[in-house]
Protein backbone atom coordinates (compact mmCIF):
# COMPACT_ATOMS: atom_id res chain seq x y z
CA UNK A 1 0.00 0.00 0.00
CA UNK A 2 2.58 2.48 0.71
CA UNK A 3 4.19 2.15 -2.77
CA UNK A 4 1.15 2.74 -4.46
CA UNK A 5 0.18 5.97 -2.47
CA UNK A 6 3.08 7.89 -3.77
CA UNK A 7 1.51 6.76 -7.52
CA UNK A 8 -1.78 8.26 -6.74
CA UNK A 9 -0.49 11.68 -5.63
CA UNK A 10 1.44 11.16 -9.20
CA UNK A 11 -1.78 10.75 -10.81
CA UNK A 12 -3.62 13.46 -8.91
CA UNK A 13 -1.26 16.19 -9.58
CA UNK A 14 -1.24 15.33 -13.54
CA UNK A 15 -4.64 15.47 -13.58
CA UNK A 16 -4.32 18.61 -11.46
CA UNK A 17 -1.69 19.25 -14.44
CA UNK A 18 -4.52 18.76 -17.31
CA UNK A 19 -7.14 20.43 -15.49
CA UNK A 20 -5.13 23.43 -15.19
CA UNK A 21 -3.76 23.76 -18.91
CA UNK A 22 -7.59 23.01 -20.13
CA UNK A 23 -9.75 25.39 -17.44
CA UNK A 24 -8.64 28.64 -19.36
CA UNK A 25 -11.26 28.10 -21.75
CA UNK A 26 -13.48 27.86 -18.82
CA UNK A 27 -14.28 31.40 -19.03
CA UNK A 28 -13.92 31.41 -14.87
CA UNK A 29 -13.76 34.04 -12.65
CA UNK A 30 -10.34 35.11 -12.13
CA UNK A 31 -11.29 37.89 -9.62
CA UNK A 32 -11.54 34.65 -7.11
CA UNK A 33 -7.67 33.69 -7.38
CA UNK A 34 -4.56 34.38 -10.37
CA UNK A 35 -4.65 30.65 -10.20
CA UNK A 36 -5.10 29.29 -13.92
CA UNK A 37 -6.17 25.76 -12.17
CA UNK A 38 -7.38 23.68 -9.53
CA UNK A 39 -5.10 21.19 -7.68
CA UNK A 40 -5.03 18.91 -4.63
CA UNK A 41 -3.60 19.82 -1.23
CA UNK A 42 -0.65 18.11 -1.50
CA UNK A 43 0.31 19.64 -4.99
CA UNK A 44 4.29 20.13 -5.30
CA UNK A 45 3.16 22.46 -8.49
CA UNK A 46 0.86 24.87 -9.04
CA UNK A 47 0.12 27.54 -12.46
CA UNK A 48 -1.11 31.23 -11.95
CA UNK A 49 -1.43 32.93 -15.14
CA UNK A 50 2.06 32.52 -16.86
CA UNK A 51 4.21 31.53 -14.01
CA UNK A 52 5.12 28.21 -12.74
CA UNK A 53 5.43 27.72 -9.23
CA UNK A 54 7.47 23.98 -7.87
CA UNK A 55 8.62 23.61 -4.11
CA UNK A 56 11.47 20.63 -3.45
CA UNK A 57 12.30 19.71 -0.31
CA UNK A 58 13.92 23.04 0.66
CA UNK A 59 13.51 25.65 -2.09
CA UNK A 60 10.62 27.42 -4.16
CA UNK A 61 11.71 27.69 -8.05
CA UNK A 62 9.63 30.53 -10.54
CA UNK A 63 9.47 29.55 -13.80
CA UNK A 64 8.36 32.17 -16.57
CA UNK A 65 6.16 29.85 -18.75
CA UNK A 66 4.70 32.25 -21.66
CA UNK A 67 6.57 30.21 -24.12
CA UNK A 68 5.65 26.61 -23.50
CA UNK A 69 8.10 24.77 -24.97
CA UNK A 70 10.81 27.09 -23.56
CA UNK A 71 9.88 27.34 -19.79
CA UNK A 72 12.52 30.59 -18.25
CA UNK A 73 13.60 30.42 -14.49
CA UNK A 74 13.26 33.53 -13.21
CA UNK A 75 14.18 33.13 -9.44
CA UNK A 76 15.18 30.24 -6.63
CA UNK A 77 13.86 30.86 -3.34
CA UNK A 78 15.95 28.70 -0.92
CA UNK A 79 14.21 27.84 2.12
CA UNK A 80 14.28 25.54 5.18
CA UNK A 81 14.59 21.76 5.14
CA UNK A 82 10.78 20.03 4.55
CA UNK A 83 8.82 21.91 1.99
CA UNK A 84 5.62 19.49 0.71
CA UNK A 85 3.04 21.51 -0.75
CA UNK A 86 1.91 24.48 -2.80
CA UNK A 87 -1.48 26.12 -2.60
CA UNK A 88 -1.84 29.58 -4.46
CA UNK A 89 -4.71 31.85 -3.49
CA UNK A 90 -5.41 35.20 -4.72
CA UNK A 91 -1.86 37.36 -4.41
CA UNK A 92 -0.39 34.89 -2.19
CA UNK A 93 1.58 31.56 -2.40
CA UNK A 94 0.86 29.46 0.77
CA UNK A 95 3.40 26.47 1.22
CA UNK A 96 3.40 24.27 3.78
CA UNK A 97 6.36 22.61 5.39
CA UNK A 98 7.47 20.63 8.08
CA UNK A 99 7.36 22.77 10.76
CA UNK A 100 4.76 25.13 9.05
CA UNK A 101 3.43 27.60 6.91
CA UNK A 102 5.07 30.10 4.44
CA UNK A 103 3.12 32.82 2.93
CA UNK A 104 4.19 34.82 0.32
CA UNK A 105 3.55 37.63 -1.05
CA UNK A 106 2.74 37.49 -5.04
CA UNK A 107 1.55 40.45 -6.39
CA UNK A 108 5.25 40.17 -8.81
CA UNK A 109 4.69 36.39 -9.87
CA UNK A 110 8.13 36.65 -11.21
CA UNK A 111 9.68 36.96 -7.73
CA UNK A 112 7.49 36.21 -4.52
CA UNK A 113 8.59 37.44 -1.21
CA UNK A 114 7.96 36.41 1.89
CA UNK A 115 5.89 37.50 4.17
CA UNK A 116 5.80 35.34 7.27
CA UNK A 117 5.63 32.19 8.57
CA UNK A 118 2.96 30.24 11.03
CA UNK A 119 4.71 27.59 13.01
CA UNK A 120 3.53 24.71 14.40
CA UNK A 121 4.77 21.73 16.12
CA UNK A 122 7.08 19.40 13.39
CA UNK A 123 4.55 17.72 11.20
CA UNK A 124 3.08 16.88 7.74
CA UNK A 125 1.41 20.00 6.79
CA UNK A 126 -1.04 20.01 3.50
CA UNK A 127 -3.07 22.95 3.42
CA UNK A 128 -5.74 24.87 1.38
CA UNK A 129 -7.10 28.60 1.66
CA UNK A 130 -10.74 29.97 1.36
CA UNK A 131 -11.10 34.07 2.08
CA UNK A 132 -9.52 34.76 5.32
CA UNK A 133 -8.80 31.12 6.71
CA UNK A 134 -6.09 29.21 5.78
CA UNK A 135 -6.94 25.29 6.51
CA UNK A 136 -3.90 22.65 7.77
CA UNK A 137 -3.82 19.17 8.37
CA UNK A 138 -1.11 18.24 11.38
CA UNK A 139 -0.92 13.81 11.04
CA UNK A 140 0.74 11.97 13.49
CA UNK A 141 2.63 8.61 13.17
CA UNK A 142 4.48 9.68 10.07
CA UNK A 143 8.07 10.52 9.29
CA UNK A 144 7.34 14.26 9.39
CA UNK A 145 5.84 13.83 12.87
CA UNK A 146 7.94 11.31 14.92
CA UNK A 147 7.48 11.45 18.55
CA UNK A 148 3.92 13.34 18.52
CA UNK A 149 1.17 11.94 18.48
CA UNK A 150 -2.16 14.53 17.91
CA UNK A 151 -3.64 14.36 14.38
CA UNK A 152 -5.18 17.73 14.06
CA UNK A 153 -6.96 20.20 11.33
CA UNK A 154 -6.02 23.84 12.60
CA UNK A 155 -7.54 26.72 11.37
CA UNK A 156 -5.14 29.80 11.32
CA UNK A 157 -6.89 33.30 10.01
CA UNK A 158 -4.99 35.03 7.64
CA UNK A 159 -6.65 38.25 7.09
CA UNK A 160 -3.45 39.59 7.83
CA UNK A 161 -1.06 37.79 6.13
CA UNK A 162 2.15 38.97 7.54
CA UNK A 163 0.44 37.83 10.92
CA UNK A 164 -1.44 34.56 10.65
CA UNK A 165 -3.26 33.43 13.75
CA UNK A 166 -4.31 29.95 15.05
CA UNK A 167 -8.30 30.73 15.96
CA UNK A 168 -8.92 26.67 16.47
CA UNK A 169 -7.09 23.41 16.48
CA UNK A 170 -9.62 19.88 15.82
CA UNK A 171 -8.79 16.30 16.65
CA UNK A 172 -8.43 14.43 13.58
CA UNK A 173 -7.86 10.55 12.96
CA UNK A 174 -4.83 10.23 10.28
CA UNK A 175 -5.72 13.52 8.10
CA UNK A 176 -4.08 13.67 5.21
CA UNK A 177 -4.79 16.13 2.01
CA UNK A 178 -8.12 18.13 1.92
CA UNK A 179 -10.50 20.33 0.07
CA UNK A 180 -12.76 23.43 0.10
CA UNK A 181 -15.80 24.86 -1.47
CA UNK A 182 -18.21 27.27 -0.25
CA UNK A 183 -19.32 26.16 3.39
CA UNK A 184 -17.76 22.55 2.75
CA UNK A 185 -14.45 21.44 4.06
CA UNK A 186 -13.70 18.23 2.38
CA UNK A 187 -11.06 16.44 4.84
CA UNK A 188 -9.17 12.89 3.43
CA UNK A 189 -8.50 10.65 6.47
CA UNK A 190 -6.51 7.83 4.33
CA UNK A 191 -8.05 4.29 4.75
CA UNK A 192 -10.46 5.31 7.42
CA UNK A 193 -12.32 7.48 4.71
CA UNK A 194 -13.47 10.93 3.46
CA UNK A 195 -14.98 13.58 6.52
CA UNK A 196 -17.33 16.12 4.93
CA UNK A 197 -17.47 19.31 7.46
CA UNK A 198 -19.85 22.03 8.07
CA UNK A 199 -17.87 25.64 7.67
CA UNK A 200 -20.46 27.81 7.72
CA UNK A 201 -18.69 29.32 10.85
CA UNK A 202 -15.37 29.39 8.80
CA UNK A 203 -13.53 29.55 12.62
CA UNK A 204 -15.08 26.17 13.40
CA UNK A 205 -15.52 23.45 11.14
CA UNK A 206 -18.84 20.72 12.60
CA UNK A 207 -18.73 17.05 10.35
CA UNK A 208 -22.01 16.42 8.69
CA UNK A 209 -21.00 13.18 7.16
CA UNK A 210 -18.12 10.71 7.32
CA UNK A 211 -18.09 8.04 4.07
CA UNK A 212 -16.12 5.68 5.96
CA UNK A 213 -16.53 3.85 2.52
CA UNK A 214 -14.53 6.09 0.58
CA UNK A 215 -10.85 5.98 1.53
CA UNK A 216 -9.51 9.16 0.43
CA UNK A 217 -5.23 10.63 0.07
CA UNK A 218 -6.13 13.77 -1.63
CA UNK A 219 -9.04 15.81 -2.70
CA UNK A 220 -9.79 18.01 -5.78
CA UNK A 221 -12.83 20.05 -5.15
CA UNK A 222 -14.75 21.51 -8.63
CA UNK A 223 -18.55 22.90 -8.37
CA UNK A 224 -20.31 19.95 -6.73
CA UNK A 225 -17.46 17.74 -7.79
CA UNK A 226 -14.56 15.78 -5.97
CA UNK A 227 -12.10 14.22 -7.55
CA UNK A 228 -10.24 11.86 -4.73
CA UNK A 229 -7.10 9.83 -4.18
CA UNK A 230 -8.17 6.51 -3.52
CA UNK A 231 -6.58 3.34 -2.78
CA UNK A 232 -6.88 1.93 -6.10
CA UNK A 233 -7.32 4.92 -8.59
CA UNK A 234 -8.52 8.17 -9.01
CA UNK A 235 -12.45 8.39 -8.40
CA UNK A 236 -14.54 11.29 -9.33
CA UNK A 237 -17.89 11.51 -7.32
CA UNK A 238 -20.76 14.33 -7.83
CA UNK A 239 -22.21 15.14 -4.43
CA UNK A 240 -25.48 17.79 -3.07
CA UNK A 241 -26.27 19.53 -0.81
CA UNK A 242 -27.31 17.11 1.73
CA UNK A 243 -23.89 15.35 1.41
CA UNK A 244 -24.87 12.82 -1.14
CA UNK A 245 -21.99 11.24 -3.30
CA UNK A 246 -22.76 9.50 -6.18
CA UNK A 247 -19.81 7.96 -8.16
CA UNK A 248 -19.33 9.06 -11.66
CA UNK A 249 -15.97 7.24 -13.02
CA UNK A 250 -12.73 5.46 -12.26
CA UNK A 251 -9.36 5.44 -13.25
CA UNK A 252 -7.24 2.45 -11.84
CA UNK A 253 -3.97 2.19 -10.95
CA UNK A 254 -2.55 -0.79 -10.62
C-alpha cells in the first residue's frame, strides 16, 4: 500500500496538471484567485497565469512559462529543510512545510517574497485557503511527525497575512490532504475514509458526514465535484447539498 500511495499523488497532480492547462477556456472568474487551475492539497506544483510555481524539499523555483516549450527560471527561493506543498490563493503563495506555513507575497509572480511564517509543532502539513482562513492538516505517526502523536486540522486566520493566527485546532484521525468549497471542508483521512465538514462558521468546522466507505489521500474540489485519491485509482464523485456522493468514473492504478 505504501508504494502505491506515492503513484496516486502522481496521478492526482497530472490530472491537477490537465485540469489546469484546459480550465482557461473555462471562461472562470479570475477575480476569485490568479490561479489558472485547480489542484489537490498536496500539490508540489501549481500555475497562476504565466508563471510556474514547484517547491522541493527546501527551495521554491519561478518559472516564466509564456513560451511553452521554452519554460525561463526567473528566481530560486531557498528555504528551510521540509517543503511538501503548494497552494496559491489570490496574491499569495501558501506552502506548507514541516514545521509550518510560508506565505508569500505574489503580487510580482516573477519573484514572490515572503511575508511570514505560522509555526507549528514538526509535522506533515497540507493545506488549502478559502477568504480569510487558511486550513492545515497536522498527522501523526508519520516521518514528518515522529514522537507526537495529535492528528489535528487547525484553522489559522490570515486576514493579515504577515500575521497569521491559530483561531482553532480539531482532533483528527490520520488527516491527510483536503478540500474546500463554499461552506464545505472536504477532509481525506486515508483508509479510514473521506470527513465532509460544516464551515459555515469558517472559525469552526462541525462534520455532517463521514463516508467511511470512501478511503480518500487527496481531494480536488470543482462545483459539486470531488475528484479523490483513492486506494486503487482516481475516483470522481458528484455530491449535493445534503452530502450525497454519487460515483461518476474510475481510473485504476494498478
Amino acid at each position: 500500500m505504501k508504494k502505491i500511495i506515492p503513484i496516486l499523488y502522481l496521478g492526482l497532480a497530472v490530472l491537477g496538471l490537465c485540469m489546469i492547462l484546459t480550465s482557461c477556456n473555462e471562461g472562470k472568474d479570475s477575480s476569485l484567485t490568479p490561479q489558472t487551475g485547480t489542484g489537490g492539497s498536496m500539490a508540489r506544483f501549481a500555475i497562476t497565469g504565466n508563471t510556474l510555481y514547484i517547491v522541493s524539499k527546501q527551495s521554491l523555483e519561478v518559472y516564466n512559462i509564456t513560451d511553452g516549450a521554452n519554460p525561463v527560471k526567473t528566481v530560486t527561493k531557498d528555504m528551510s529543510m521540509g517543503i511538501e506543498t503548494i497552494f496559491p490563493y489570490k496574491n499569495h503563495l501558501f506552502i506548507g512545510a514541516n514545521d509550518g506555513m510560508y506565505i508569500y507575497n505574489n503580487s510580482n509572480p516573477a519573484n514572490p517574497a515572503l511575508l511570514s511564517k505560522f509555526t507549528h509543532v514538526q509535522s506533515c502539513d497540507p493545506v488549502v485557503v478559502q477568504n480569510q482562513y487558511a486550513y492545515v492538516t497536522l498527522r501523526s505517526g508519520v516521518v514528518c511527525r515522529q514522537g507526537n502523536t495529535r492528528s489535528s486540522l487547525d484553522i489559522v486566520d490570515v486576514s493579515d497575512p504577515s500575521n497569521p493566527k491559530l483561531v482553532n485546532s480539531q482532533t483528527m484521525s490520520s488527516p491527510y490532504g483536503l478540500g474546500v468549497s463554499g461552506n464545505k471542508l472536504f477532509v481525506c483521512e486515508g483508509e479510514l475514509g473521506l470527513r465532509v465538514m460544516d464551515i459555515s462558521d469558517p472559525e469552526k468546522a462541525v462534520e455532517t458526514k463521514f463516508h467511511q466507505d470512501i478511503p480518500a489521500y487527496d481531494v480536488i474540489v470543482r462545483p459539486n465535484h470531488l475528484i479523490v485519491t483513492g486506494q486503487k485509482g482516481l475516483f470522481q464523485y458528484q455530491y449535493d447539498q445534503a452530502d450525497k456522493f454519487e460515483l461518476l468514473s474510475k481510473i485504476p492504478v494498478l
